[in-house]
N, C-alpha and C. Protein backbone atom coordinates (compact mmCIF):
# COMPACT_ATOMS: atom_id res chain seq x y z
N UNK A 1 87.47 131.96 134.47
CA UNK A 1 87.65 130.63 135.00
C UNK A 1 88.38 130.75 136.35
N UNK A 2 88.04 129.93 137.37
CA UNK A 2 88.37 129.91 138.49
C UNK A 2 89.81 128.61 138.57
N UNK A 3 90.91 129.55 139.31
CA UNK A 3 91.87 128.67 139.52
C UNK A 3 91.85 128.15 140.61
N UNK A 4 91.99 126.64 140.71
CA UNK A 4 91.97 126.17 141.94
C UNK A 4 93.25 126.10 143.01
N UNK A 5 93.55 126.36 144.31
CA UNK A 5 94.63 126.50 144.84
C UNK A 5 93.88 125.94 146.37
N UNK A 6 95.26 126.20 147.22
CA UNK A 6 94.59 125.58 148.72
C UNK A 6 94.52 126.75 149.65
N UNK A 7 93.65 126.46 150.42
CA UNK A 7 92.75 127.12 151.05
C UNK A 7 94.14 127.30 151.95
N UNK A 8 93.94 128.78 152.58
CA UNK A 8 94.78 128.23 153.73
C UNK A 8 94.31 127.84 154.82
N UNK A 9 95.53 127.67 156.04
CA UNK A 9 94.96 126.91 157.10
C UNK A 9 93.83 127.26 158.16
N UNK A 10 93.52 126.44 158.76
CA UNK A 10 92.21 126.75 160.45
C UNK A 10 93.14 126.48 161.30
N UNK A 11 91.87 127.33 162.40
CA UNK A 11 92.17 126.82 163.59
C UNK A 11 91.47 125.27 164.12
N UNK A 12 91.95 124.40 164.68
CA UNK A 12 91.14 123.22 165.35
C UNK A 12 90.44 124.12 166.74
N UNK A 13 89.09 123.82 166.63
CA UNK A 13 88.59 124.01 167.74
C UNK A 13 87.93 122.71 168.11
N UNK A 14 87.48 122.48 169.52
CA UNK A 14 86.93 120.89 169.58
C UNK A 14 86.18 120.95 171.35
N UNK A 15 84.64 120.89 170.90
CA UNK A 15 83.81 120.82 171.77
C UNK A 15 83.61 119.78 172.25
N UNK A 16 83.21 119.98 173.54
CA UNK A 16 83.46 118.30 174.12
C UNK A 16 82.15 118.30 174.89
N UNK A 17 81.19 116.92 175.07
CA UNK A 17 80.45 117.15 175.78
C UNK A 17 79.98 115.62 176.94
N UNK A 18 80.58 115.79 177.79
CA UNK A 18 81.10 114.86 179.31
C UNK A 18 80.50 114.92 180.70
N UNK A 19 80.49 113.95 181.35
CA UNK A 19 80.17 113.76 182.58
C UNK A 19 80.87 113.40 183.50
N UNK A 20 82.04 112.41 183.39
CA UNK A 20 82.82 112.03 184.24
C UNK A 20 84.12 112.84 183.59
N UNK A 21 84.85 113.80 184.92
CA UNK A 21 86.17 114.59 184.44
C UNK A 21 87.15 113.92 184.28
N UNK A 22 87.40 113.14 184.56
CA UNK A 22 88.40 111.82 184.40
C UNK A 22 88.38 111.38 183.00
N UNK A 23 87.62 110.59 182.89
CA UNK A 23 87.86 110.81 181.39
C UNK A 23 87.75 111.88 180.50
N UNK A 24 87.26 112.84 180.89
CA UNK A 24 87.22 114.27 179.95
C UNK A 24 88.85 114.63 179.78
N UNK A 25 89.78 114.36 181.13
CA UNK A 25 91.19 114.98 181.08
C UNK A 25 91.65 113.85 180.32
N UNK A 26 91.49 112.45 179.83
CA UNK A 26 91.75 111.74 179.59
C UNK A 26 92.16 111.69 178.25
N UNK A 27 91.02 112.07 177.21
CA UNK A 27 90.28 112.92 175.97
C UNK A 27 91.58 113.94 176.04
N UNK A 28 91.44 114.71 176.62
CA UNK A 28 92.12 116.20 176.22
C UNK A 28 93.04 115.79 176.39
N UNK A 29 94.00 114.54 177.09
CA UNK A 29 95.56 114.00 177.09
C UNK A 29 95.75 113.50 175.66
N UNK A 30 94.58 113.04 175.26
CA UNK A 30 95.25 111.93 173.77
C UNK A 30 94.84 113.12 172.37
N UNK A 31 93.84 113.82 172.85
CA UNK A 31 93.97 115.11 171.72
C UNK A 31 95.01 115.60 171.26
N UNK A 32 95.53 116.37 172.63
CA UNK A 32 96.92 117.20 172.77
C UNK A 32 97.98 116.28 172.14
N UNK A 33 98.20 115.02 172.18
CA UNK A 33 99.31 113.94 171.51
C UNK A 33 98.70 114.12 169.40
N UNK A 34 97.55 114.14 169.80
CA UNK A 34 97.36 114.26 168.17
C UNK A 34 98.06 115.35 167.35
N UNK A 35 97.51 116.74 168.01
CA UNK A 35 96.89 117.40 167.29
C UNK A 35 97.78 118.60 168.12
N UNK A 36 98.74 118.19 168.83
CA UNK A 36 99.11 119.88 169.69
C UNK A 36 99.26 120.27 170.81
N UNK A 37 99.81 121.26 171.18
CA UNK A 37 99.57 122.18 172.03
C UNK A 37 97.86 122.88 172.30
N UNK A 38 96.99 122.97 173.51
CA UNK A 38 95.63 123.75 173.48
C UNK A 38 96.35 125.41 173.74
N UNK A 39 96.02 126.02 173.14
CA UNK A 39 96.36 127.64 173.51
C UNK A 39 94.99 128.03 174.00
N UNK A 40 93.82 127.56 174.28
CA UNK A 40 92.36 127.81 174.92
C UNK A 40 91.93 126.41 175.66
N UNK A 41 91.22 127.04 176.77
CA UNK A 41 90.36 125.78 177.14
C UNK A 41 89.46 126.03 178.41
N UNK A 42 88.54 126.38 177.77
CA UNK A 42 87.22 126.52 178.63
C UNK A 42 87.10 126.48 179.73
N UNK A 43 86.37 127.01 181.16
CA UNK A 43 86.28 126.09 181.99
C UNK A 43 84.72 125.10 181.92
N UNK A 44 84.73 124.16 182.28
CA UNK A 44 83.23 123.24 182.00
C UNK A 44 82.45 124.20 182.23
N UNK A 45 81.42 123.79 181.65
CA UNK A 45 80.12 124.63 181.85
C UNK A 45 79.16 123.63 181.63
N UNK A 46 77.90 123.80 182.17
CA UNK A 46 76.42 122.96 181.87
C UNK A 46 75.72 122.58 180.60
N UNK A 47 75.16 121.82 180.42
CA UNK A 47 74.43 121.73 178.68
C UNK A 47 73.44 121.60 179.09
N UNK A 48 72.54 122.35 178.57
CA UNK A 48 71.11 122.42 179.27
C UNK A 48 70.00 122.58 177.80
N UNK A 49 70.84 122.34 176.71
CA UNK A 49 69.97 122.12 175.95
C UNK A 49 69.39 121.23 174.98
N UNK A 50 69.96 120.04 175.49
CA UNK A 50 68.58 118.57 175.26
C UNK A 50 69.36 117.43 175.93
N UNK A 51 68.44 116.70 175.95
CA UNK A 51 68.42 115.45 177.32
C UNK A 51 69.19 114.35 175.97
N UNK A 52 69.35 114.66 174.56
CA UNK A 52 69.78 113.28 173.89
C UNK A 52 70.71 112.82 174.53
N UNK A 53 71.63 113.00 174.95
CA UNK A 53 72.86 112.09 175.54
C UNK A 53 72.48 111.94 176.71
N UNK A 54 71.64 112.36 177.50
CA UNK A 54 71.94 111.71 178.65
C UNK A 54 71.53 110.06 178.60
N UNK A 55 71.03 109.83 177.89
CA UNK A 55 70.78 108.07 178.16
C UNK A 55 72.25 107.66 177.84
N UNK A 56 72.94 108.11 177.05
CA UNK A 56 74.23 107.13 176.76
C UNK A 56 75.15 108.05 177.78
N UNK A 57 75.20 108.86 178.09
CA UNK A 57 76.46 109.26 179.06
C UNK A 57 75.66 110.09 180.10
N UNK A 58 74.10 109.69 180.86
CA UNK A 58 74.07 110.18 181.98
C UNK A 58 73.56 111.60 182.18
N UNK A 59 73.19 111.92 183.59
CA UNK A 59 72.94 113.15 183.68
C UNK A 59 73.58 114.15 183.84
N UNK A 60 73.57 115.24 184.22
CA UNK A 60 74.62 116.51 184.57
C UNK A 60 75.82 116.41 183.42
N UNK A 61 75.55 116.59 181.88
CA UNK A 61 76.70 116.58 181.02
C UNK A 61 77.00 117.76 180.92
N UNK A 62 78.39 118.23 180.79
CA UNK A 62 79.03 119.48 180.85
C UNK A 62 79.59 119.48 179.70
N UNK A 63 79.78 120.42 179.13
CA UNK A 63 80.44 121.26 177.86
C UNK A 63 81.64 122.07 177.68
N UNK A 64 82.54 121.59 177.29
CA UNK A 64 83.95 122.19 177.74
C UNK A 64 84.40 122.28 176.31
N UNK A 65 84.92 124.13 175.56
CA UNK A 65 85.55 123.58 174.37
C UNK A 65 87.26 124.19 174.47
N UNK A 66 88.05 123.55 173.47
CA UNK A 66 89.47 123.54 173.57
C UNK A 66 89.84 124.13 171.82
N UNK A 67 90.69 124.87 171.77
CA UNK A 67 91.58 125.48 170.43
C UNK A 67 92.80 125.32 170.73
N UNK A 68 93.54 124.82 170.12
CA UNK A 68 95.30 124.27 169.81
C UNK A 68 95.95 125.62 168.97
N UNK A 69 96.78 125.31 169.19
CA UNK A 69 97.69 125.90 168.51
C UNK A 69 98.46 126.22 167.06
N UNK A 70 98.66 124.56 166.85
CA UNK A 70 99.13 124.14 165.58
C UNK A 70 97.62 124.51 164.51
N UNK A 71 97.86 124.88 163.68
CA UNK A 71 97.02 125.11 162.51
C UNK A 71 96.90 123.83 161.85
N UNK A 72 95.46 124.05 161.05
CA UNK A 72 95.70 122.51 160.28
C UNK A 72 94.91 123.11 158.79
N UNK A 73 95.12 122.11 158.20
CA UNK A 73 94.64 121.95 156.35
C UNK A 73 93.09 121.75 156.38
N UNK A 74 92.49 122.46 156.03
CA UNK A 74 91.04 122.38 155.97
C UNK A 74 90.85 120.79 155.69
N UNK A 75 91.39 120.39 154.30
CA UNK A 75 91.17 118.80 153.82
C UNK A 75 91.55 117.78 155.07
N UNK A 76 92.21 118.12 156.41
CA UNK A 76 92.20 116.83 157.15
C UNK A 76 91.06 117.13 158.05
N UNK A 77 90.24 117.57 157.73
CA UNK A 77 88.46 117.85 158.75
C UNK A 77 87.93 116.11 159.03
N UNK A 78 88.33 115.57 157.57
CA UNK A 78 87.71 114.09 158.03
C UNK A 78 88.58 112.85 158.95
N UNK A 79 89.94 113.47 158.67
CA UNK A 79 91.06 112.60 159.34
C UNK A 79 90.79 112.72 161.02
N UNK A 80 90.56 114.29 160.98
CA UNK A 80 90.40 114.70 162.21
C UNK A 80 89.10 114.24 162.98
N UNK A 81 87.97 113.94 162.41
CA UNK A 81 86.77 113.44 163.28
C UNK A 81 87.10 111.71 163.12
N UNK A 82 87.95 111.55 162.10
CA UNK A 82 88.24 110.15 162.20
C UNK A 82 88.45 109.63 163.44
N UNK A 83 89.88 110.12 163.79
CA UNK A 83 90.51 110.14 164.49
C UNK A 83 90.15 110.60 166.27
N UNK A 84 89.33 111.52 166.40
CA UNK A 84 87.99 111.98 167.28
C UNK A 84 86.98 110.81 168.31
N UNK A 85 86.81 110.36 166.89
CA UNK A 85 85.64 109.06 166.78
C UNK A 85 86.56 108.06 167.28
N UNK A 86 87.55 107.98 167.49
CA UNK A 86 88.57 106.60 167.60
C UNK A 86 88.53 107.32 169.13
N UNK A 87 88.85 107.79 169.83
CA UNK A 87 89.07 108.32 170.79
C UNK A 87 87.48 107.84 171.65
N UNK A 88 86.62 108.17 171.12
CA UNK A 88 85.49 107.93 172.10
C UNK A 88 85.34 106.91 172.02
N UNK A 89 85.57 106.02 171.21
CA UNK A 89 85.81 104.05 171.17
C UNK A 89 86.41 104.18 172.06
N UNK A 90 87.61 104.62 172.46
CA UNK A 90 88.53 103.75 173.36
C UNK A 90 87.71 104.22 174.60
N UNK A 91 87.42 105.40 174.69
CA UNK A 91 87.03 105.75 176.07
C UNK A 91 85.77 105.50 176.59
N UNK A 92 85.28 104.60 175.42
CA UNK A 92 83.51 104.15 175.59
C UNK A 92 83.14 103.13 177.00
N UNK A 93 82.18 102.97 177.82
CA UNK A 93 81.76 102.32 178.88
C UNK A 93 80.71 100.87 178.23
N UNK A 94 81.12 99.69 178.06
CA UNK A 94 80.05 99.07 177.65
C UNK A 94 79.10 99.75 176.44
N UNK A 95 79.53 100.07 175.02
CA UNK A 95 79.10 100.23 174.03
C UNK A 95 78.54 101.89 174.57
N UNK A 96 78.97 102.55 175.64
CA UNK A 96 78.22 103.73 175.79
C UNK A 96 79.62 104.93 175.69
N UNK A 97 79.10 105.99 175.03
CA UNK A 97 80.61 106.95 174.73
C UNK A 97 80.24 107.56 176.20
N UNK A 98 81.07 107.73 176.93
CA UNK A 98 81.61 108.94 178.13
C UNK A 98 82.29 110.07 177.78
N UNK A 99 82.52 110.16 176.54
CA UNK A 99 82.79 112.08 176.12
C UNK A 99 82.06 111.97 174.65
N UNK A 100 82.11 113.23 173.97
CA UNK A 100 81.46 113.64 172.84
C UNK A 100 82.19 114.34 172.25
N UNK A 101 83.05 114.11 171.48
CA UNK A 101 84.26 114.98 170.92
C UNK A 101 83.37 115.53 169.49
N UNK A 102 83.71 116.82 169.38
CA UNK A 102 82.85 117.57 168.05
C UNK A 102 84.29 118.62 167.57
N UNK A 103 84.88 118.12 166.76
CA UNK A 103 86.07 118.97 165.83
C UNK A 103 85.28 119.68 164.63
N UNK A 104 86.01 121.25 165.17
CA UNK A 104 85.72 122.44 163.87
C UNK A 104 86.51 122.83 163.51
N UNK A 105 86.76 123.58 162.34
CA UNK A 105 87.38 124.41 161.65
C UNK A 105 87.22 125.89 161.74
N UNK A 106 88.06 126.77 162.43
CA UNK A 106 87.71 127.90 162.33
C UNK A 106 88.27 128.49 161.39
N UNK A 107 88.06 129.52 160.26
CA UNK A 107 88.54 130.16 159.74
C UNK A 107 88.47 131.70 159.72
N UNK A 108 88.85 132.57 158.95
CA UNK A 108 88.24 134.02 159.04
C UNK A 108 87.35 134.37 158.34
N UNK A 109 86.55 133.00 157.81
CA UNK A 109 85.66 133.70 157.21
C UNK A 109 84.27 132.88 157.37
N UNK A 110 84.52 131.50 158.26
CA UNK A 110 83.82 130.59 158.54
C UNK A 110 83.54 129.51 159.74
N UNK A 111 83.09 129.01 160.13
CA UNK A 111 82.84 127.99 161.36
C UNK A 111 83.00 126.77 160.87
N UNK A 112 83.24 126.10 160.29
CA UNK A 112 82.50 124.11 159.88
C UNK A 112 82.98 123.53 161.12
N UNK A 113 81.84 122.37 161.34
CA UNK A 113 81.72 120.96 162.19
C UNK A 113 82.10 120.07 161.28
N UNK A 114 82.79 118.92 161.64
CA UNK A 114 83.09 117.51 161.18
C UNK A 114 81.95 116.63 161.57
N UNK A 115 80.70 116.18 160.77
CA UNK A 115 79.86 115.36 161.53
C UNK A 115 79.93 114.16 160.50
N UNK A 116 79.07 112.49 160.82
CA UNK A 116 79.20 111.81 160.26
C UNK A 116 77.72 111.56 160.04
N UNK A 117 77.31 112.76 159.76
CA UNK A 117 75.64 112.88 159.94
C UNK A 117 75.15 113.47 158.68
N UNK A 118 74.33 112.58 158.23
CA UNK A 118 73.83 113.72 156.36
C UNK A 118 72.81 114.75 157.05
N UNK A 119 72.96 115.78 156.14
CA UNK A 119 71.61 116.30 156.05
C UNK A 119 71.39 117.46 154.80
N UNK A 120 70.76 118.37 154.94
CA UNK A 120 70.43 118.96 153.85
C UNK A 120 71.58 119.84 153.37
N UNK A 121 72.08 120.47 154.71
CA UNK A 121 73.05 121.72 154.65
C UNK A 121 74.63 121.41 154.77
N UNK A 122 74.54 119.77 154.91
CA UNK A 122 75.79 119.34 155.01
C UNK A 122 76.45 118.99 153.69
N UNK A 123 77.63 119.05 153.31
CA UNK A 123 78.35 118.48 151.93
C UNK A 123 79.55 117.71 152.52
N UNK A 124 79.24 116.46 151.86
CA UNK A 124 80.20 115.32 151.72
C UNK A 124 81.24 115.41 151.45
N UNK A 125 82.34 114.95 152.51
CA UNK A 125 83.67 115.32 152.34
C UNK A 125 84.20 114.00 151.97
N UNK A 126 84.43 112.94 152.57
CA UNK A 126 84.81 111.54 152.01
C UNK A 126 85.12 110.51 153.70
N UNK A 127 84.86 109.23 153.08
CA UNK A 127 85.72 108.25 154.63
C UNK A 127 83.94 108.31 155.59
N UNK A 128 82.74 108.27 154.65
CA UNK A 128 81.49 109.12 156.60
C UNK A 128 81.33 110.70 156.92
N UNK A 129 82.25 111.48 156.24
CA UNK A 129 82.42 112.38 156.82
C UNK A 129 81.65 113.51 155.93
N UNK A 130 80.68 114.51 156.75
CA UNK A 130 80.36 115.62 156.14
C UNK A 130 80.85 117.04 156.75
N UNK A 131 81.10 117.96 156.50
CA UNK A 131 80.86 119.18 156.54
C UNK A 131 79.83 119.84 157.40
N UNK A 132 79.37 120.68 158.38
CA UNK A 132 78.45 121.23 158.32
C UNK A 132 79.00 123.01 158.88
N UNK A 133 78.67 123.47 157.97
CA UNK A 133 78.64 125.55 158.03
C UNK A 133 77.71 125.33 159.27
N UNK A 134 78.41 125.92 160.43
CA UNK A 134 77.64 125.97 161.32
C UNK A 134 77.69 127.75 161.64
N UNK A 135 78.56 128.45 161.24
CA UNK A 135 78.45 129.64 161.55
C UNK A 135 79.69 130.84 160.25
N UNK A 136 79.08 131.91 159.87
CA UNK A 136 79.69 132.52 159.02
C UNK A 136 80.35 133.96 159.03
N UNK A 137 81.57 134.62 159.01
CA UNK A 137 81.70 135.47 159.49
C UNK A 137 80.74 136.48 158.33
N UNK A 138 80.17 137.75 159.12
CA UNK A 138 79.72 138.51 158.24
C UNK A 138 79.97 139.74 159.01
N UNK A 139 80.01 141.03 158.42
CA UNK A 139 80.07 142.25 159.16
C UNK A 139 80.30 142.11 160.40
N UNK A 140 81.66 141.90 160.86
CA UNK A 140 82.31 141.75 161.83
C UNK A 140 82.35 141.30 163.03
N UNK A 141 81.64 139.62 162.53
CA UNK A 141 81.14 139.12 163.92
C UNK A 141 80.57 137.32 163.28
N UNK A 142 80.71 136.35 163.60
CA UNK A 142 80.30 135.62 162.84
C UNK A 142 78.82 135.35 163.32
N UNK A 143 78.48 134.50 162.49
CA UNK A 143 76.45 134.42 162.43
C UNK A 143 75.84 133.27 162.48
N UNK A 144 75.04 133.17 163.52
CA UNK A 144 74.69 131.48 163.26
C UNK A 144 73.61 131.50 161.62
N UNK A 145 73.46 130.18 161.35
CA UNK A 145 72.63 130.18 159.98
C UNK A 145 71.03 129.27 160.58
N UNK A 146 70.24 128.88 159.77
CA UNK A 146 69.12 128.42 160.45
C UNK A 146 69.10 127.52 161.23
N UNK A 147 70.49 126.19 160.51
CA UNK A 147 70.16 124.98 161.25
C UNK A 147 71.40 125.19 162.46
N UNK A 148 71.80 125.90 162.35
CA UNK A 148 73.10 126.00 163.68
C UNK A 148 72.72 125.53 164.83
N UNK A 149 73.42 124.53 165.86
CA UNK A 149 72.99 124.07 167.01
C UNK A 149 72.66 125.29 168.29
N UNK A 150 71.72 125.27 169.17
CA UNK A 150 71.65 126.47 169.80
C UNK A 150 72.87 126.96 170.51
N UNK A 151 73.78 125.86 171.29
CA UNK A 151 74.99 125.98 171.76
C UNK A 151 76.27 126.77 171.08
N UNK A 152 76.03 126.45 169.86
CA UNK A 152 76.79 127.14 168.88
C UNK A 152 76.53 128.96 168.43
N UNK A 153 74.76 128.86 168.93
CA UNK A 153 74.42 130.40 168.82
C UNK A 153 74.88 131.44 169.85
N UNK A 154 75.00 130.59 170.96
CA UNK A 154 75.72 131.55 172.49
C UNK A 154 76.14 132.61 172.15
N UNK A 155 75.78 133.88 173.35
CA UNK A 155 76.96 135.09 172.19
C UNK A 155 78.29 134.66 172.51
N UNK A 156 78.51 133.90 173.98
CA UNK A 156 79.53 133.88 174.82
C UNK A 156 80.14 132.70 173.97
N UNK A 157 79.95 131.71 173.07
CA UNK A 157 80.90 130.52 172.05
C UNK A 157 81.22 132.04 170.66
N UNK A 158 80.34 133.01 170.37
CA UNK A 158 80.59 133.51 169.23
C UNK A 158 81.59 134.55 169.66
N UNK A 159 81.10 134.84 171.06
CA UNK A 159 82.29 136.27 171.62
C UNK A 159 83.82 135.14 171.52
N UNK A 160 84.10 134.29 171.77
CA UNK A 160 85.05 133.63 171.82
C UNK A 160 85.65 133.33 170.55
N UNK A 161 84.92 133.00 169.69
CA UNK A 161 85.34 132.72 168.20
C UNK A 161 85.91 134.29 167.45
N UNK A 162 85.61 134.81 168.24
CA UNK A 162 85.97 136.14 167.58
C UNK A 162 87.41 136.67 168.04
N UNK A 163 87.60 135.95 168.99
CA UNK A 163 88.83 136.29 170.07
C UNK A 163 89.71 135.03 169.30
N UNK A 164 88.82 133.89 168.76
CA UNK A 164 90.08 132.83 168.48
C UNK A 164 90.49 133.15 166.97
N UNK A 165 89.60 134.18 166.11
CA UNK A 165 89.94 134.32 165.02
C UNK A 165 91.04 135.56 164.41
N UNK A 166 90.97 136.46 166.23
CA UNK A 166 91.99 137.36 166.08
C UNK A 166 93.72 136.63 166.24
N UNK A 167 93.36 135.34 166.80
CA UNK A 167 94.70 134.29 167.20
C UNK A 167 95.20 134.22 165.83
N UNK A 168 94.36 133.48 165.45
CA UNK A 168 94.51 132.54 163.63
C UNK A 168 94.97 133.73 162.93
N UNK A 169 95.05 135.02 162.88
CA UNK A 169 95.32 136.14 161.91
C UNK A 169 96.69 136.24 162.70
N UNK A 170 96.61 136.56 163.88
CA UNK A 170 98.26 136.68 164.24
C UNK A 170 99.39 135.71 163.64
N UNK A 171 98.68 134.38 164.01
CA UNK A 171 99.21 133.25 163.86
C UNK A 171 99.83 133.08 162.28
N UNK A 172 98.89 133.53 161.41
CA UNK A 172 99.31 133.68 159.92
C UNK A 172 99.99 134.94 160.08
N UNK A 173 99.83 136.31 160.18
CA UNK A 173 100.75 137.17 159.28
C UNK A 173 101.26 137.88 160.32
N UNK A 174 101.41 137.00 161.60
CA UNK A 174 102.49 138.06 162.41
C UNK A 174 102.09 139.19 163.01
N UNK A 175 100.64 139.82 162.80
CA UNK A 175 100.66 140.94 162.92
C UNK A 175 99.87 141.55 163.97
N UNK A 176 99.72 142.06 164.66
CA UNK A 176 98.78 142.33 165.91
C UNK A 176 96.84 142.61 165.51
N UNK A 177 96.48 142.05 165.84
CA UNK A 177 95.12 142.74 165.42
C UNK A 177 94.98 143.98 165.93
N UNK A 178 94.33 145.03 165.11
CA UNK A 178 93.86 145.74 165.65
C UNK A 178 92.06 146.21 166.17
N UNK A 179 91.73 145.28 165.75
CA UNK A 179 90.09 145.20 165.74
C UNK A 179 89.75 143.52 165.59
């Protein structure tokens, strides 16, 4: 029989995807009040892989992602896109969002997204909120799975996750990585 206990903690990671930098620094001012200190933060880069947002936030959207510091409880994944989602309300243009806030969970052994989106591979967390395994560590490197977003497959988001997961191990046991 399996005893149940708590998971320990993630890292917050949180992809953002924007057009006007003004409000992007805007976003990353009321994050940082949530949720922390950023110990990472991207410089923007291009999204070049689908036109869905540009009708609600325009052309030339850029992709910028951010990791904090403070660790968090796997179980506040839904508080946290709650709370996400409240953020692009405020910063919305006439019913249109001007950033795209996407909160994950990194762990050492896993990737999850906070979406408010069903689907096959997603499991229901509570409040709207699902789950989605977007990437898994395996033989020393994590892995996208079928439905993983292509952005998420980058080697250059996975070379990074690998660098933020050597953080999260320091961060828990003190100890230097050595690999």
């Amino acid at each position: 029989m399996s005893r149940p206990k708590e998971p320990p903690s993630a890292k917050l990671v949180i992809r953002f995807l924007f057009c006007d930098f003004g409000v992007q620094v805007e976003a990353l001012r009321r994050i940082e009040k949530l949720f922390g200190r950023m110990d990472y933060l991207s410089a923007p880069g291009p999204f070049p892989y689908t036109t869905y947002y540009d009708r609600e936030m325009g052309a030339g959207i850029r992709r910028q992602t951010a990791a904090y510091l403070d660790l968090v409880e796997p179980g506040t994944l839904p508080d946290i896109k709650l709370r996400t989602n409240a953020i692009e309300d405020q910063l919305s243009k006439a019913g249109s969002r001007q950033v795209n806030i996407d909160p994950g969970m990194l762990s050492a052994e896993r990737f999850v997204l906070a979406t408010g989106k069903d689907f096959t591979h997603r499991l229901y967390l509570r409040d709207g909120i699902f789950a989605d395994l977007t990437l898994m560590y395996q033989k020393g490197a994590y892995r996208p799975l079928p439905w993983t977003y292509p952005d998420y497959r980058e080697p250059e988001f996975i070379d990074l996750l690998s660098v933020l997961r050597k953080k999260l191990k320091f961060r828990k046991d003190g100890k230097l990585p050595l690999r």
